[in-house]
Protein backbone atom coordinates (compact mmCIF):
# COMPACT_ATOMS: atom_id res chain seq x y z
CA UNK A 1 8.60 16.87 -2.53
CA UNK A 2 6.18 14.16 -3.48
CA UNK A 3 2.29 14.06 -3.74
CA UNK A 4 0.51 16.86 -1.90
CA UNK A 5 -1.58 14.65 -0.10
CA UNK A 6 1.18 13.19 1.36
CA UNK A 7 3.52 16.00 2.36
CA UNK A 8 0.31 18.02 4.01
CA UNK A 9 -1.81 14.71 4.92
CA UNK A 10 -5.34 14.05 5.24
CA UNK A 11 -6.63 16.72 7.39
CA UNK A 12 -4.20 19.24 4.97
CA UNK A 13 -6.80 19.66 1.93
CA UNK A 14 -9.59 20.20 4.35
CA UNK A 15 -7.51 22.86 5.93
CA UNK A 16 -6.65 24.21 2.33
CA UNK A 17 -10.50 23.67 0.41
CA UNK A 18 -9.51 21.96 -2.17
CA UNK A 19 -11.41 18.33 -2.76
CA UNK A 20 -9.47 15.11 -1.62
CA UNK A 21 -9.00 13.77 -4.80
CA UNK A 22 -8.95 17.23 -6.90
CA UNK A 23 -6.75 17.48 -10.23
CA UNK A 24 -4.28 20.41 -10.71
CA UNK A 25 -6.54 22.49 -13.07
CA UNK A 26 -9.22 22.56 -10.50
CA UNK A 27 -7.24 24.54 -8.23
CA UNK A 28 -4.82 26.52 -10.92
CA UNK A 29 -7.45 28.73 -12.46
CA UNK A 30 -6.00 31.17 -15.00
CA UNK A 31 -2.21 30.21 -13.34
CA UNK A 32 -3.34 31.19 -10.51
CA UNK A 33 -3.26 29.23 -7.15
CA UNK A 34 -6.71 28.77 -5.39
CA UNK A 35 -6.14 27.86 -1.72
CA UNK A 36 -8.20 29.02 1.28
CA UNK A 37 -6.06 30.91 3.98
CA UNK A 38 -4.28 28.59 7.03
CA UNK A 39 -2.74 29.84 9.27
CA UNK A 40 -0.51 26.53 10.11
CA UNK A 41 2.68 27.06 9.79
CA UNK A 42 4.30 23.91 7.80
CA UNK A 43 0.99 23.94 5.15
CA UNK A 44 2.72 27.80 4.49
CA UNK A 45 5.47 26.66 3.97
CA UNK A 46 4.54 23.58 1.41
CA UNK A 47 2.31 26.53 -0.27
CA UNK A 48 5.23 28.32 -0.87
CA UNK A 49 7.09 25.61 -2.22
CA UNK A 50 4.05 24.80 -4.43
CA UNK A 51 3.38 27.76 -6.00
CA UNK A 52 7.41 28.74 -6.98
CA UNK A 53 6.91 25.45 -8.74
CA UNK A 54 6.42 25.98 -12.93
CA UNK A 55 3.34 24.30 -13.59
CA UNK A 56 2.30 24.35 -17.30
CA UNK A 57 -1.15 22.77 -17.92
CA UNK A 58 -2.10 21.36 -21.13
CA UNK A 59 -5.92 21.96 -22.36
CA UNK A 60 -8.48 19.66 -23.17
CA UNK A 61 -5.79 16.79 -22.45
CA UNK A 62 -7.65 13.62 -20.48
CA UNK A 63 -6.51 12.56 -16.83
CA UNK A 64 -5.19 9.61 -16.47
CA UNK A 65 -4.37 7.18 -13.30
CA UNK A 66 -0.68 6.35 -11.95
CA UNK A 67 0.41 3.79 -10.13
CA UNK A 68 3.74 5.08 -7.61
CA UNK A 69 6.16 2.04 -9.00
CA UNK A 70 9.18 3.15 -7.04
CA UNK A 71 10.63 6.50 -5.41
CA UNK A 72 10.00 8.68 -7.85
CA UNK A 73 8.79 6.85 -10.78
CA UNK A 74 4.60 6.37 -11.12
CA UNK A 75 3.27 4.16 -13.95
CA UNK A 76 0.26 3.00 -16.11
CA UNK A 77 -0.27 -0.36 -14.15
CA UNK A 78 -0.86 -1.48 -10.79
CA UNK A 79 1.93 -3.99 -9.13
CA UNK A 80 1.79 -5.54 -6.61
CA UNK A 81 5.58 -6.54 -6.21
CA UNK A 82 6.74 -3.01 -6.28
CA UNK A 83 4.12 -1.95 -3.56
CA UNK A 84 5.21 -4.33 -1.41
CA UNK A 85 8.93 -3.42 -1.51
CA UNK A 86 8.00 0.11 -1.43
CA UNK A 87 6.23 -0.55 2.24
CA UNK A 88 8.43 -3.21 3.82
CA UNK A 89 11.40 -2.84 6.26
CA UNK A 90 14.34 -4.35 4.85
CA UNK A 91 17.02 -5.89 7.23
CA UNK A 92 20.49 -7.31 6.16
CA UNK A 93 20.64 -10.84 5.45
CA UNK A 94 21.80 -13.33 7.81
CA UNK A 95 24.70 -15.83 7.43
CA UNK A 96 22.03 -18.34 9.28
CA UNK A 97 18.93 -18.14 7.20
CA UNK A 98 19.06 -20.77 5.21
CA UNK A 99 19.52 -23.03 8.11
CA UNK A 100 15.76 -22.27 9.04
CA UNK A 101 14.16 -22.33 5.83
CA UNK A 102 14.87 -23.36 2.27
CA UNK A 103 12.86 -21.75 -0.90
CA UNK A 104 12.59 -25.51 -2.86
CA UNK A 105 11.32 -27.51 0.20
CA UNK A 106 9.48 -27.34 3.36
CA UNK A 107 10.57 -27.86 6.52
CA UNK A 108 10.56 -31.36 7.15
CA UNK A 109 8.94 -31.07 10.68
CA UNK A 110 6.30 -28.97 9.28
CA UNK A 111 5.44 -31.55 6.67
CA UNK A 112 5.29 -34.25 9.25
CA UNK A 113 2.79 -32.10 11.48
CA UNK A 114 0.67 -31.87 9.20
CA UNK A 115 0.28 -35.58 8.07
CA UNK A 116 -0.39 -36.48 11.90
CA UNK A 117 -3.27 -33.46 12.02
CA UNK A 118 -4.65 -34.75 8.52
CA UNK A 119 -4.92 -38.34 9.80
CA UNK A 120 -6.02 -37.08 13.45
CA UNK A 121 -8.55 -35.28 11.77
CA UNK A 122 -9.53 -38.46 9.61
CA UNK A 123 -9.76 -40.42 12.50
CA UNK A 124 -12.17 -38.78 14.41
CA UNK A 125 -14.69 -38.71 12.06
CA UNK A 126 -14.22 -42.52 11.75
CA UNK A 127 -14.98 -42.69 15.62
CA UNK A 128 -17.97 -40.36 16.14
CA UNK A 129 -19.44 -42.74 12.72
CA UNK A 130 -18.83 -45.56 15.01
CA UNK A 131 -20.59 -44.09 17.87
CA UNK A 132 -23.39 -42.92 16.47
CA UNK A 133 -23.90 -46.36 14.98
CA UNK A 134 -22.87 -47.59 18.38
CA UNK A 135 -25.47 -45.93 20.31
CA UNK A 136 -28.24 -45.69 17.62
């Protein structure tokens, strides 16, 4: 089902009380479920799911932060790599992409752009020197 916060949303643990970054034994107090009353319809129905769920709590046992690394997998450390394939939209590769761009080199027109912009750039500094020497 995944992370409560995510199946309910934002607005969800507002409707149910409960803190937006609260830990399980906050709101399972003597394995008992402490939620406020809704009356939406889908938060019942996660609720349900929730509380037919086993949950087994383990006392005096420290929190400790996760990372989601994949589908269902959550680990120790951060990555960025992971994240990012997690979020993006993945399309099938096409036959022509290397034509456009190659991973060991830039594109030569790209390369040549930007020597003509450096030296453009150069240049006009030369100039305006000149003028102001010119006029002063």
């Amino acid at each position: 089902m995944g992370h409560l916060i995510e199946v309910i949303g934002e607005r969800g643990t507002h409707k149910l009380g409960i803190a937006r970054r609260a830990v399980i034994a906050e709101v399972l107090v003597d394995q008992q479920w402490r939620f406020r009353q809704t009356r939406d319809r889908s938060i019942e129905r996660v609720l349900t799911r929730v509380k037919e769920f086993p949950v087994a709590l383990v006392q005096n046992a420290e929190d400790i932060v996760t990372w989601k690394s994949g589908k269902e997998e959550f680990k120790r450390f951060f990555s960025a790599f992971n994240t990012w394939n997690m979020i993006r939209t993945r399309y099938d590769t096409v036959p022509w992409s290397k034509l456009i761009w190659r991973h060991s080199q830039r594109s030569r027109p790209a390369t040549q752009l930007g020597k003509i912009i450096e030296k453009t750039i150069r240049q006009e500094g030369l100039m305006q020197r000149w003028f102001l020497a010119y006029i002063g």
